[in-house]
C-alpha atoms as a PDB file:
ATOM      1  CA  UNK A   1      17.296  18.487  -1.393  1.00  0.00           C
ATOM      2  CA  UNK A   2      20.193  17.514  -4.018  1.00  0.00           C
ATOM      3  CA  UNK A   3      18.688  16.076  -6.680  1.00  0.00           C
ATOM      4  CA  UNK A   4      21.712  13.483  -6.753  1.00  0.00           C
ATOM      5  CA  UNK A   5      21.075  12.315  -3.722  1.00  0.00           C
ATOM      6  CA  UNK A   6      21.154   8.593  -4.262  1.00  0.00           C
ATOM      7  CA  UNK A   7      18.110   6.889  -3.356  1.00  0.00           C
ATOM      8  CA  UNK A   8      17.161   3.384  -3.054  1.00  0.00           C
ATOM      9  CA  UNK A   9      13.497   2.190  -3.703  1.00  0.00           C
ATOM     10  CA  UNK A  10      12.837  -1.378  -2.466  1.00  0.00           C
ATOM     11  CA  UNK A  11      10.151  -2.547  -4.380  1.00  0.00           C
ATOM     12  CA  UNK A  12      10.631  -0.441  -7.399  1.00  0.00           C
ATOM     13  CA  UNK A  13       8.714  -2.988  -9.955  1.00  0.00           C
ATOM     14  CA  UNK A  14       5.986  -3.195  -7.364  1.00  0.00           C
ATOM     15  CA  UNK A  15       2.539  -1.086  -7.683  1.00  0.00           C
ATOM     16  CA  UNK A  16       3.713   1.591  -5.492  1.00  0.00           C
ATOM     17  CA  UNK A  17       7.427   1.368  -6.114  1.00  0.00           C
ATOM     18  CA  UNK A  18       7.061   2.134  -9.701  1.00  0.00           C
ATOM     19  CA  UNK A  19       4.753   5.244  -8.534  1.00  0.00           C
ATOM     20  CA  UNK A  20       7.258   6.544  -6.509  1.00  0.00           C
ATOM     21  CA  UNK A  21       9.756   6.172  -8.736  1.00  0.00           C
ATOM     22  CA  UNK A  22       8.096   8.017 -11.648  1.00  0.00           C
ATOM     23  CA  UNK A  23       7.319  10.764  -9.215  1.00  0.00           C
ATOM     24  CA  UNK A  24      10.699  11.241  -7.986  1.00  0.00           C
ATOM     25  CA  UNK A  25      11.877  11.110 -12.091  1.00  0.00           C
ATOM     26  CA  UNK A  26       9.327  13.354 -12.799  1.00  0.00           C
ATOM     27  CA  UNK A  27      11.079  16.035 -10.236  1.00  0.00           C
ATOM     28  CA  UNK A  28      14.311  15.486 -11.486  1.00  0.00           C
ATOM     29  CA  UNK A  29      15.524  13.278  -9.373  1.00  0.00           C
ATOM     30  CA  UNK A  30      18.849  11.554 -10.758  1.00  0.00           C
ATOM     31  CA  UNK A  31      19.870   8.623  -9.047  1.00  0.00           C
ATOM     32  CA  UNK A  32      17.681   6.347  -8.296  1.00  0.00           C
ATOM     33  CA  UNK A  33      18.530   2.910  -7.402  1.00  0.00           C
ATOM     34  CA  UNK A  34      16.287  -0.598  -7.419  1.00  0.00           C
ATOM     35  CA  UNK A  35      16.638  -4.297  -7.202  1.00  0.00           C
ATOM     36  CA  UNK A  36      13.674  -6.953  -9.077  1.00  0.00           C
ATOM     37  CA  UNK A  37      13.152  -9.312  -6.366  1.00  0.00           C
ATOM     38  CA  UNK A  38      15.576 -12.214  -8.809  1.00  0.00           C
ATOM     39  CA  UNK A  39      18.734  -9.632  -8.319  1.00  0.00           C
ATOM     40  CA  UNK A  40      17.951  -9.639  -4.536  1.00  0.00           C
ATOM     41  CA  UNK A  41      16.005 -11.457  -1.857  1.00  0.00           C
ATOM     42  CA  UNK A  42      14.975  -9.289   0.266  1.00  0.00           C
ATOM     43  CA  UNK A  43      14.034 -11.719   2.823  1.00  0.00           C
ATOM     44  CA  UNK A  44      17.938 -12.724   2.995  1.00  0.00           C
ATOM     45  CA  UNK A  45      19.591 -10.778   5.560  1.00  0.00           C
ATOM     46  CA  UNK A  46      22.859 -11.154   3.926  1.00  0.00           C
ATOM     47  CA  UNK A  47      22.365 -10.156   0.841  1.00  0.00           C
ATOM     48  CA  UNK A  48      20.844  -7.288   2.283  1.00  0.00           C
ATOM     49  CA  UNK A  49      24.032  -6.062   3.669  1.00  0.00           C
ATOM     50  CA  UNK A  50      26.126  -6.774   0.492  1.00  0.00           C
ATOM     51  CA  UNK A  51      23.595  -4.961  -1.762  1.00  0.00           C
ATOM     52  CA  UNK A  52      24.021  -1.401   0.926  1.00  0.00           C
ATOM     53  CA  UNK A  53      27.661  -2.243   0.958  1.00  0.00           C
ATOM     54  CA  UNK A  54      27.866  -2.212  -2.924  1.00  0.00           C
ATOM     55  CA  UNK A  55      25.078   0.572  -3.531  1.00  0.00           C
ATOM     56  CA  UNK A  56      25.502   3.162  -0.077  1.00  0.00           C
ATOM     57  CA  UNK A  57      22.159   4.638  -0.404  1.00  0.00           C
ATOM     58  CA  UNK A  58      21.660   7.836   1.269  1.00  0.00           C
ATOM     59  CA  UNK A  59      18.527   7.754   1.686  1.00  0.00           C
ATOM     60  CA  UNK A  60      15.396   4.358   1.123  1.00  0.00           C
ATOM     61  CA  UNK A  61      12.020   4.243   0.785  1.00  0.00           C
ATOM     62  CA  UNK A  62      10.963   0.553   1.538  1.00  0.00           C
ATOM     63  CA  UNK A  63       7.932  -0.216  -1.010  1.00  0.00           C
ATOM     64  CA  UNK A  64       8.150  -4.031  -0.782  1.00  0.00           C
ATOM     65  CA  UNK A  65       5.962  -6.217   1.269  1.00  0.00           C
ATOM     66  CA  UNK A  66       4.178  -9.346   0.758  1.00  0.00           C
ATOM     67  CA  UNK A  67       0.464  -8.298   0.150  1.00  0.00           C
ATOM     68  CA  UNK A  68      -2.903  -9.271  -0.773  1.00  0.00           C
ATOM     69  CA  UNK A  69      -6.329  -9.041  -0.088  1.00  0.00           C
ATOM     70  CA  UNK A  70      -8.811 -10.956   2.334  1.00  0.00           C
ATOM     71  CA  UNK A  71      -8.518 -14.266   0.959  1.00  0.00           C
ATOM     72  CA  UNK A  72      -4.754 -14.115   0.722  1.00  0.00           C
ATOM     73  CA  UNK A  73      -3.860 -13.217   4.492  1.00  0.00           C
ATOM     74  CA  UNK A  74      -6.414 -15.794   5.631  1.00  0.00           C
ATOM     75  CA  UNK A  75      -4.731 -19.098   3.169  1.00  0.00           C
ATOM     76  CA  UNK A  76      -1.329 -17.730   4.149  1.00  0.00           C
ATOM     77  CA  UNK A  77      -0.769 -16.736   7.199  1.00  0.00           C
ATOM     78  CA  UNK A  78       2.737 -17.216   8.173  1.00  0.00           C
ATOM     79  CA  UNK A  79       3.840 -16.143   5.118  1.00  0.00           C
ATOM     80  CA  UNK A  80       2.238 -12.740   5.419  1.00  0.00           C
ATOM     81  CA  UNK A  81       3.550 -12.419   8.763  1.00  0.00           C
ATOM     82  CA  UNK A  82       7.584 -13.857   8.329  1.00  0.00           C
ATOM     83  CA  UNK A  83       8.054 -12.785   4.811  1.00  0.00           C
ATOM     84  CA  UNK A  84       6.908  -8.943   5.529  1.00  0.00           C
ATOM     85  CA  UNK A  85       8.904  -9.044   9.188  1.00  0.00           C
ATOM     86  CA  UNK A  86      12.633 -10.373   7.155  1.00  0.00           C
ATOM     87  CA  UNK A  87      11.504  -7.590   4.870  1.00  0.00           C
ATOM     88  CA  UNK A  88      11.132  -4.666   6.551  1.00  0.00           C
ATOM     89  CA  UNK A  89      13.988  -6.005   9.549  1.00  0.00           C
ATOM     90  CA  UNK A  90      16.756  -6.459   7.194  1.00  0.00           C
ATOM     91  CA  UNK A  91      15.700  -2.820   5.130  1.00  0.00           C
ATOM     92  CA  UNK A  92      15.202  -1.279   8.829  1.00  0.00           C
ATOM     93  CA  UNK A  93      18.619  -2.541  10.256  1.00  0.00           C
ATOM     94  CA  UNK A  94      20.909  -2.293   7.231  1.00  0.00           C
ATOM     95  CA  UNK A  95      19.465   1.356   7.189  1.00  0.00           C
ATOM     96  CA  UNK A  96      20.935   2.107  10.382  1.00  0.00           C
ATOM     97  CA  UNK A  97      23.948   0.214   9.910  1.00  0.00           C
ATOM     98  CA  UNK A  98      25.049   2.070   6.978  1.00  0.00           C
ATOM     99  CA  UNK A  99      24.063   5.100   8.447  1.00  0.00           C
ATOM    100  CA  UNK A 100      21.159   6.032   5.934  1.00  0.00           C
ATOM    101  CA  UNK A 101      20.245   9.825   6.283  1.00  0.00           C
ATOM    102  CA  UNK A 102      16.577   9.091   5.739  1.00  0.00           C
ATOM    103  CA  UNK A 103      14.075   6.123   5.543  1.00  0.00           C
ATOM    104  CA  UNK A 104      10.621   5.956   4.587  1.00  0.00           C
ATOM    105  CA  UNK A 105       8.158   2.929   5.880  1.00  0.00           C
ATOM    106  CA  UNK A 106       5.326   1.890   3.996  1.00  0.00           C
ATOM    107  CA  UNK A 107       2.583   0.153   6.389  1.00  0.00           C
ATOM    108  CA  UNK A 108      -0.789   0.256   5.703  1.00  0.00           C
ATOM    109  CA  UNK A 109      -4.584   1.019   7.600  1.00  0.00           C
ATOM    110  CA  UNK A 110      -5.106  -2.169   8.764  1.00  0.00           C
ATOM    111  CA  UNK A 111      -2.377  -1.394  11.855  1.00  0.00           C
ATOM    112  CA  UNK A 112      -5.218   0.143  13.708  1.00  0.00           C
ATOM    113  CA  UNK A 113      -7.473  -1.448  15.937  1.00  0.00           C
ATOM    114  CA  UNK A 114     -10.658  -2.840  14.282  1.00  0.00           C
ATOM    115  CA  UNK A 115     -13.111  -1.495  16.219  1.00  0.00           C
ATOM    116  CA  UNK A 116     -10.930   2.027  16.755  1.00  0.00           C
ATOM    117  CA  UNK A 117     -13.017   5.039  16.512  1.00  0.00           C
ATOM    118  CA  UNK A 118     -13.685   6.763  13.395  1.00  0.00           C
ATOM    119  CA  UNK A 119     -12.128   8.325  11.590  1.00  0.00           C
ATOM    120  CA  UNK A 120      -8.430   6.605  12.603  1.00  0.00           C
ATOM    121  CA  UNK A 121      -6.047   8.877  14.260  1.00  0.00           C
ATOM    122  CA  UNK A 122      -2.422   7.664  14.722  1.00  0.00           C
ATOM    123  CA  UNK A 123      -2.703   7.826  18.143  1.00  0.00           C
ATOM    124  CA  UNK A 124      -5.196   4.941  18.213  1.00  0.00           C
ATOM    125  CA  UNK A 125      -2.035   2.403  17.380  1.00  0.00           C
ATOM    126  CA  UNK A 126      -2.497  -0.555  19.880  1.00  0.00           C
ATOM    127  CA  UNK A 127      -5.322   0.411  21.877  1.00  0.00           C
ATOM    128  CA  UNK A 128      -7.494  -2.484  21.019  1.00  0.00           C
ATOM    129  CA  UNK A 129      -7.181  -5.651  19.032  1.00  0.00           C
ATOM    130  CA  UNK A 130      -6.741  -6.047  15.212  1.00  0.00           C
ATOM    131  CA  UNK A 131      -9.490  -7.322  12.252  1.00  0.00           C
ATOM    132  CA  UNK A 132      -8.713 -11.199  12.581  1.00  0.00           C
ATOM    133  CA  UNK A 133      -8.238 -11.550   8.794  1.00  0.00           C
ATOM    134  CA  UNK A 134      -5.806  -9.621   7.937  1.00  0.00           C
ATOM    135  CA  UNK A 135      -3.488  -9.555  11.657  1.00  0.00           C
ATOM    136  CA  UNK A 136      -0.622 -11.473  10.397  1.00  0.00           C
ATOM    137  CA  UNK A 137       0.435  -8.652   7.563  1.00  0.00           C
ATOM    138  CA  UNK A 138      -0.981  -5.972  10.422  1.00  0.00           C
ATOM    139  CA  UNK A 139       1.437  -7.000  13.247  1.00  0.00           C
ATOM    140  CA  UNK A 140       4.279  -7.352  11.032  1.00  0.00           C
ATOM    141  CA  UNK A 141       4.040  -3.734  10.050  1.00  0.00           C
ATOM    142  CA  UNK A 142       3.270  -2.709  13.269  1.00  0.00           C
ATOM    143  CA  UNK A 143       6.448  -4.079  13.938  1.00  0.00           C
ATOM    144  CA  UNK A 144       8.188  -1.893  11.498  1.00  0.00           C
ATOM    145  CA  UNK A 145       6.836   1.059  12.909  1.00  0.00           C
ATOM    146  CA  UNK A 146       7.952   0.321  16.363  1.00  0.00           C
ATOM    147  CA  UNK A 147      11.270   0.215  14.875  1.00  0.00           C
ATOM    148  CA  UNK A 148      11.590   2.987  13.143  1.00  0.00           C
ATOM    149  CA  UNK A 149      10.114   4.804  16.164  1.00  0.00           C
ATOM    150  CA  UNK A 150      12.937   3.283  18.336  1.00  0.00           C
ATOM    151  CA  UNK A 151      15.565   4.252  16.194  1.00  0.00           C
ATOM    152  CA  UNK A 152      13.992   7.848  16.227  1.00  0.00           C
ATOM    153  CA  UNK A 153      14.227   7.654  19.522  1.00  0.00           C
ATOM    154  CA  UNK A 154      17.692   6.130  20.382  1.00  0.00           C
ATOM    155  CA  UNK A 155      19.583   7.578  17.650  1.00  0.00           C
ATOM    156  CA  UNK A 156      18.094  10.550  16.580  1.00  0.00           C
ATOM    157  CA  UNK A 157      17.802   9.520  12.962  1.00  0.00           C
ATOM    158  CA  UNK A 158      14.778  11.097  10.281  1.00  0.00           C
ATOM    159  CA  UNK A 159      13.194   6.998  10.364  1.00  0.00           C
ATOM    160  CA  UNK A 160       9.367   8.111   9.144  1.00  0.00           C
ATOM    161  CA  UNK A 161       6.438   5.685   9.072  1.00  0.00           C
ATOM    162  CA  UNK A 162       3.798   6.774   6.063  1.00  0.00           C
ATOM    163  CA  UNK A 163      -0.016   4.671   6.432  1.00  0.00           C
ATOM    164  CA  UNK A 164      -1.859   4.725   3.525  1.00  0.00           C
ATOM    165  CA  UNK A 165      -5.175   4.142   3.115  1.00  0.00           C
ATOM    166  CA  UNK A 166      -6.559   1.283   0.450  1.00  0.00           C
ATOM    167  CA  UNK A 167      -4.734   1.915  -2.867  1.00  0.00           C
ATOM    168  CA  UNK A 168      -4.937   1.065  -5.948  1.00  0.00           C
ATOM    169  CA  UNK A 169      -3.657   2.410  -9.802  1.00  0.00           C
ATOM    170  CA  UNK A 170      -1.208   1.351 -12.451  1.00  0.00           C
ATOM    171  CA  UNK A 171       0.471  -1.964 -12.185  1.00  0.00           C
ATOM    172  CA  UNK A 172      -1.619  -3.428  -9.270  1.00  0.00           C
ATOM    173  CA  UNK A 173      -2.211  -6.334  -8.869  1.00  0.00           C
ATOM    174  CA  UNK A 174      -5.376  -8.002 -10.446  1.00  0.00           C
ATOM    175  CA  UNK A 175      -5.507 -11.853  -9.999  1.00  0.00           C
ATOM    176  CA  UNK A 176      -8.882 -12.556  -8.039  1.00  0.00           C
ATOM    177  CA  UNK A 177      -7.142 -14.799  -5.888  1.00  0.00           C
ATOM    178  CA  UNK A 178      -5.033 -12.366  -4.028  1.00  0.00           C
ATOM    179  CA  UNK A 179      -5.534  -9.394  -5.096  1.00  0.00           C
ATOM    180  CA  UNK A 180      -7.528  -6.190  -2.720  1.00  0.00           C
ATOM    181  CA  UNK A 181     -11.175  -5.233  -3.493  1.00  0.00           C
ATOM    182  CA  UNK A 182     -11.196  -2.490  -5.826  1.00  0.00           C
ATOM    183  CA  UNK A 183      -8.744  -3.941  -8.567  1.00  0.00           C
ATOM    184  CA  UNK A 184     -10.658  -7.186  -7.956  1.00  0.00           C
ATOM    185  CA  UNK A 185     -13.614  -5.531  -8.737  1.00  0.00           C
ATOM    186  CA  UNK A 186     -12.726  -4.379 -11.631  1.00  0.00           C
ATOM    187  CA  UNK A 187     -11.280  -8.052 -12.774  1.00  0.00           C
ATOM    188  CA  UNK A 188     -14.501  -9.331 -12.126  1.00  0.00           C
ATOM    189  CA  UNK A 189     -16.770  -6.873 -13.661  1.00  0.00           C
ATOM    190  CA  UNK A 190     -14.620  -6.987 -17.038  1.00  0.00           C
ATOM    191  CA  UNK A 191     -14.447 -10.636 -17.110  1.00  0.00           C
ATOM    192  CA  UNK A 192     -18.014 -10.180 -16.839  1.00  0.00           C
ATOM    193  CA  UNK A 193     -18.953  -8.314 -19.335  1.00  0.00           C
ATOM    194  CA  UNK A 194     -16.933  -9.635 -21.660  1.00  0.00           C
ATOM    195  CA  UNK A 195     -19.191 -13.399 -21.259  1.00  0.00           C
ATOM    196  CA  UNK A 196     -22.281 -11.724 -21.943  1.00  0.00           C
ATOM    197  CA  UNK A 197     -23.406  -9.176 -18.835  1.00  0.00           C
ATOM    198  CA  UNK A 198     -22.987 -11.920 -17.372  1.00  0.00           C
ATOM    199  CA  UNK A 199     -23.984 -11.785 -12.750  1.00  0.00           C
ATOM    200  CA  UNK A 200     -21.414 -10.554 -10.941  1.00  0.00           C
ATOM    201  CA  UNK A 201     -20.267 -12.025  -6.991  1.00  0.00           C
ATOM    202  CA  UNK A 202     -18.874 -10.194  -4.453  1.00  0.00           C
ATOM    203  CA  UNK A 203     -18.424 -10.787  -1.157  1.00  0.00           C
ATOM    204  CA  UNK A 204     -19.992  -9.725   2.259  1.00  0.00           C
ATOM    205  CA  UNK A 205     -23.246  -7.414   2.308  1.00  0.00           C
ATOM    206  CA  UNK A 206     -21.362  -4.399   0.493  1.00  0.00           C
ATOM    207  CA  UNK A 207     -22.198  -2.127   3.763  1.00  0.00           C
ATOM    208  CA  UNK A 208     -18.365  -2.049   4.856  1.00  0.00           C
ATOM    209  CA  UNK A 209     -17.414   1.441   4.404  1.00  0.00           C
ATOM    210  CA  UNK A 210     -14.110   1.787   3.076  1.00  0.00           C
ATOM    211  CA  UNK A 211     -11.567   4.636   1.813  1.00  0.00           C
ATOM    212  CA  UNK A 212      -9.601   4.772  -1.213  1.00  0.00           C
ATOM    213  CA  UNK A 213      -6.542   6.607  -2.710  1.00  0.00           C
ATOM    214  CA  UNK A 214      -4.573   6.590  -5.856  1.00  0.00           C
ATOM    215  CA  UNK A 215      -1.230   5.367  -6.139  1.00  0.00           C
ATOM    216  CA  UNK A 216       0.001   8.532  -8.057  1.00  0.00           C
ATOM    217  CA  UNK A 217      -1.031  10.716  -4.942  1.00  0.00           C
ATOM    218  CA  UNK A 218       0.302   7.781  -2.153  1.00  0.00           C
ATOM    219  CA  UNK A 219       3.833   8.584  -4.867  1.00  0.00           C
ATOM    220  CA  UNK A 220       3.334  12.412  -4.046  1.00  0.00           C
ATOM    221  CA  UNK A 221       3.220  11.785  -0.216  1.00  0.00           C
ATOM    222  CA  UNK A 222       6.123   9.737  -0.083  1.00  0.00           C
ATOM    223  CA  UNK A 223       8.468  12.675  -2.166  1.00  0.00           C
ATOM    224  CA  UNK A 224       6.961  15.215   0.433  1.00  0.00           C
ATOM    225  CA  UNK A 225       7.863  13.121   3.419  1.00  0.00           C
ATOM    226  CA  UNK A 226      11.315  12.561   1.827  1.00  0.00           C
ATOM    227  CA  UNK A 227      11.775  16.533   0.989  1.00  0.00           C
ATOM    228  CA  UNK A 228      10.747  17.437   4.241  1.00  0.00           C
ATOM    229  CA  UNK A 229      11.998  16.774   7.666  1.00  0.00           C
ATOM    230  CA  UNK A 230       8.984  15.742  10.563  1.00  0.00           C
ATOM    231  CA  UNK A 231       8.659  15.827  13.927  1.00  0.00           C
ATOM    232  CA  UNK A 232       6.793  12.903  14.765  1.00  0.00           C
ATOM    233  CA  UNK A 233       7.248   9.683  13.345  1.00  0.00           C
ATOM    234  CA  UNK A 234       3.739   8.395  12.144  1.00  0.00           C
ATOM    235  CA  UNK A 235       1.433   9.675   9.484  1.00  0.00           C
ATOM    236  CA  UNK A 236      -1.975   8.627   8.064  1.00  0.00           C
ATOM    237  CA  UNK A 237      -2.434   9.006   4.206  1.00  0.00           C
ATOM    238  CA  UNK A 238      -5.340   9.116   3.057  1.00  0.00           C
ATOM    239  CA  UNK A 239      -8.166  10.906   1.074  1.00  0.00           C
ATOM    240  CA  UNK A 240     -10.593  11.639   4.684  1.00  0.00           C
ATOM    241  CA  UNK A 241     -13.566  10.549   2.455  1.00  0.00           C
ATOM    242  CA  UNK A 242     -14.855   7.030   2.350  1.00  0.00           C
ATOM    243  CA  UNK A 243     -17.696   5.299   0.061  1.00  0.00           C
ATOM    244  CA  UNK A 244     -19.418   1.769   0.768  1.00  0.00           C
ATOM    245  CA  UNK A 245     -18.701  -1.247  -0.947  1.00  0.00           C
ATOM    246  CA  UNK A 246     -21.700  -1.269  -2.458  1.00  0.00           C
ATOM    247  CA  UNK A 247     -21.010   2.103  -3.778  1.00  0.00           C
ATOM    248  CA  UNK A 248     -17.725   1.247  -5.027  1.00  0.00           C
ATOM    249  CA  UNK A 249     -18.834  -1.379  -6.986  1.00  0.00           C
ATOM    250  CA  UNK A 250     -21.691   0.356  -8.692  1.00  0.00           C
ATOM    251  CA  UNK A 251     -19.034   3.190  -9.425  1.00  0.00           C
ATOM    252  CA  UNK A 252     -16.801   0.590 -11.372  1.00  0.00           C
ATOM    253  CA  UNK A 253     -19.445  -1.485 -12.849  1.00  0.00           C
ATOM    254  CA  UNK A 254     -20.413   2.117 -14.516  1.00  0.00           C
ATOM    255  CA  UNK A 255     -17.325   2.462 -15.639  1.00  0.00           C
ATOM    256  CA  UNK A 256     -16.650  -0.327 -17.036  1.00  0.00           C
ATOM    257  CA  UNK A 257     -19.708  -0.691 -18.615  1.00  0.00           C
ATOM    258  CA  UNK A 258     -21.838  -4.218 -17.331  1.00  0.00           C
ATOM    259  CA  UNK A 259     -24.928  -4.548 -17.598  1.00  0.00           C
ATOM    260  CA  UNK A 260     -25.755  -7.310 -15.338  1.00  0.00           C
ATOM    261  CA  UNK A 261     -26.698  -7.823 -12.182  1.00  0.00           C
ATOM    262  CA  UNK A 262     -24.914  -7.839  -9.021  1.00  0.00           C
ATOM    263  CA  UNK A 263     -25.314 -10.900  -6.711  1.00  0.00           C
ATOM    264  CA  UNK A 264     -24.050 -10.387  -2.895  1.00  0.00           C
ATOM    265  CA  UNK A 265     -22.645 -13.340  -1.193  1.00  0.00           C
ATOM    266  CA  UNK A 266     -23.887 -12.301   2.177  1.00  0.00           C
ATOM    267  CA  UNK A 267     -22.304 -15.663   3.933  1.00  0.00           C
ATOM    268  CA  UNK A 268     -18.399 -14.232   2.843  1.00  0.00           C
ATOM    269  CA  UNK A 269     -16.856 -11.614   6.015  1.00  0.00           C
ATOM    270  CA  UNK A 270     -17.159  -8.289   5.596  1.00  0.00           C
ATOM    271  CA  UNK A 271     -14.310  -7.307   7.359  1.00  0.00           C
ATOM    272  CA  UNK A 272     -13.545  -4.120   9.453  1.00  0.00           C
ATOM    273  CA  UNK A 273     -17.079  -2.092   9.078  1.00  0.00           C
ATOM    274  CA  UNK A 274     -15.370   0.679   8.391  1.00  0.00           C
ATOM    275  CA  UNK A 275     -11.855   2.258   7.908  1.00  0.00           C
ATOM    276  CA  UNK A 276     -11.398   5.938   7.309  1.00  0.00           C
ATOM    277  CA  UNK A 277      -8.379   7.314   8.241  1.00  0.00           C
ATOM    278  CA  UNK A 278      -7.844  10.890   9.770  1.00  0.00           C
ATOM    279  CA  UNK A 279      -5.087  12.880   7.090  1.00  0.00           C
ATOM    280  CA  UNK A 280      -5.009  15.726   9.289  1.00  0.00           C
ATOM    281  CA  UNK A 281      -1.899  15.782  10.840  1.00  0.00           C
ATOM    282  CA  UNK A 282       0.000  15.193   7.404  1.00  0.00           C
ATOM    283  CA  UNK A 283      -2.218  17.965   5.640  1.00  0.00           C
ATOM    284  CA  UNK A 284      -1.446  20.314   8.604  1.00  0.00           C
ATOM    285  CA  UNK A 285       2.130  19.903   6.916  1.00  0.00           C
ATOM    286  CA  UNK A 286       0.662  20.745   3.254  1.00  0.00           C
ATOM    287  CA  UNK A 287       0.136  17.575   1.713  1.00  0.00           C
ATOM    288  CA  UNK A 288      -3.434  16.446   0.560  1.00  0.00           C
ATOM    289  CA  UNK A 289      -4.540  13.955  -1.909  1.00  0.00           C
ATOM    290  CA  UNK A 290      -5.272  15.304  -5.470  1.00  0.00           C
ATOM    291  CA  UNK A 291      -7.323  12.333  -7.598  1.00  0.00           C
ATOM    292  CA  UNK A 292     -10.718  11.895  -7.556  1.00  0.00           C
ATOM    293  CA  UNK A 293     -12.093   8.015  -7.260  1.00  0.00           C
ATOM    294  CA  UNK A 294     -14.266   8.616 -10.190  1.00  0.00           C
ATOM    295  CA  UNK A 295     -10.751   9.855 -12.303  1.00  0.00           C
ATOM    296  CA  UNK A 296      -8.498   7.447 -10.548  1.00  0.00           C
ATOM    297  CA  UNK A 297     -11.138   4.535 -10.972  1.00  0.00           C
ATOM    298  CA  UNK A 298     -11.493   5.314 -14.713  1.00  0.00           C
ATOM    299  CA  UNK A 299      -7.423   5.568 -15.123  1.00  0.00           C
ATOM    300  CA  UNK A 300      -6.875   2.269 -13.533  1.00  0.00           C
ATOM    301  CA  UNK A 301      -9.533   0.509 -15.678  1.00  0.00           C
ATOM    302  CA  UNK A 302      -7.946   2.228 -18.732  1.00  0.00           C
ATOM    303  CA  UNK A 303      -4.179   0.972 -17.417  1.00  0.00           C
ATOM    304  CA  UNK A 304      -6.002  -2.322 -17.080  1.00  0.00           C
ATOM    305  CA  UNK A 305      -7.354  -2.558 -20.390  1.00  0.00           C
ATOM    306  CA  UNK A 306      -4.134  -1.623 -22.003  1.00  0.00           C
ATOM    307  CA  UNK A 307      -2.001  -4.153 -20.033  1.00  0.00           C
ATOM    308  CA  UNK A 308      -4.913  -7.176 -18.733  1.00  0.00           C
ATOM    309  CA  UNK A 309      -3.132  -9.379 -21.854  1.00  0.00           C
ATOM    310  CA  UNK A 310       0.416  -9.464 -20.399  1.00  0.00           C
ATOM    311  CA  UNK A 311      -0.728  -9.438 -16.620  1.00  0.00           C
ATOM    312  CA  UNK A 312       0.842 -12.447 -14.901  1.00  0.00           C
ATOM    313  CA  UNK A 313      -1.448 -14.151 -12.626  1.00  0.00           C
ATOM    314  CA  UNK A 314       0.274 -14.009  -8.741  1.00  0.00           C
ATOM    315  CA  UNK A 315       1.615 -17.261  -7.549  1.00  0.00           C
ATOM    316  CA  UNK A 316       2.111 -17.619  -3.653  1.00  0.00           C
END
């Protein structure tokens, strides 16, 4: 692939954006084009269609979506659900429009049924019904791969859909309000130690089993989906090996270093019991994920240390 190509990231300041877009720099890629969400509203079709008739991208990766943890998709439900379906629509559409060689969908695990055998195979889209708190972000991206498998279908166009797993890494998104498990965890656990050792809460019994994998690798999967032409039109991503939330958290509380004790609020949902997702059809292809959780856990909490002054708390 030309390494002029021009290529537009939506998302680019996001957690993932910002992966991908050091990844594609790293490999020489050229020209690269983003948009902070204050330049353009992503949610407004027509500005949409004025920023593709200014920019032409041949080729976008759509990073951006409305997300958050547990707590977040249960206090905001319809905003979860409209904001991520004008998203991904006007991205999807104005692709096609404008006759975009290439798009790449980010969705995310939770598409799959909650009570889907283990480990999740992409096959196992909408055969049962979705983990009630987090269905409103679910069905929206469900929606966007529907589309991009329609537009496969109908006109013949290189529209991929990439699921990742839970991820986490450099600039995510700590705030304990809305942010996902892992980075929250490691929020609460500094906080922690920093008043003294101080008891740590979590939520649920910690028996949920749950798989994690570095932004930097998620980065690495979407350049080899772009590089590379595929046959179907969904792919898991993913590490195939899962941990349980109670093994997470002693993993970070080592690493960060508390001493105290850890206090389970047993009366909080669990959620899904368990999502591991089945890589095997995208490693078939030659991908695979790279970062350990113990290295990825202990560059994250290093990122966070270095940046946890400046980090704005998120505002719904």
């Amino acid at each position: 692939m030309q390494k002029s190509k021009k290529i537009y990231i939506a998302g680019h300041r996001g957690m993932v954006g910002a992966a991908i877009w050091r990844a594609l720099t790293a490999k020489g890629f050229t020209n690269l084009v983003g948009a902070t969400s204050s330049e353009l509203d992503l949610r407004n079709q027509e500005a949409v269609q004025h920023f593709f008739s200014k920019e032409q991208p041949e080729i976008v990766i759509d990073a951006a979506a409305r997300v958050g943890g547990i707590l977040a998709n249960a206090t905001y439900p319809y905003t979860f659900l409209m904001e991520n379906l004008q998203i991904q629509n006007n991205l999807i559409a104005t692709s096609l429009q404008h006759d975009v060689s290439k798009f790449i969908f980010l969705g995310s695990s939770c598409i799959y049924p909650k009570l889907a055998p283990q480990p999740l195979r992409e096959d196992y889209l909408l055969t049962g019904s979705l983990e009630p708190t987090n269905e409103w972000y679910a069905i929206a991206k469900i929606a966007g791969v529907k589309a991009c498998e329609a537009i496969r279908k109908q006109y013949g166009k290189d529209y991929v859909s990439l699921m990742p797993t839970n991820l986490y890494g450099s600039y995510d998104n700590f705030d304990l309000q809305t942010s996902h498990v892992l980075p929250a965890m490691i929020r609460k656990f500094h906080d922690a130690k920093e008043a003294g050792d101080v008891p740590v809460t979590l939520w649920g019994s910690g028996t949920p089993m749950r798989e994690f994998l570095h932004v930097d690798d998620m980065a690495e999967a979407v350049v080899f989906a772009m590089e590379n032409e595929f046959e179907d039109t969904l792919y898991n991503v993913g590490t195939g090996v899962d941990l349980t939330i109670k093994e997470l958290a002693l993993l970070i509380q080592k690493t960060v270093g508390h001493q105290g004790e850890i206090v389970w609020d047993a009366e909080k949902p669990d959620g899904t019991p368990r999502k591991l997702m089945d890589v095997t059809k995208l490693q078939k292809l030659g991908w695979s994920a790279k970062i350990t959780l113990a290295e990825g856990v202990e560059a994250t909490y290093k990122w966070f240390l270095e940046n946890h002054s400046r980090i704005k708390e998120v505002k719904m």
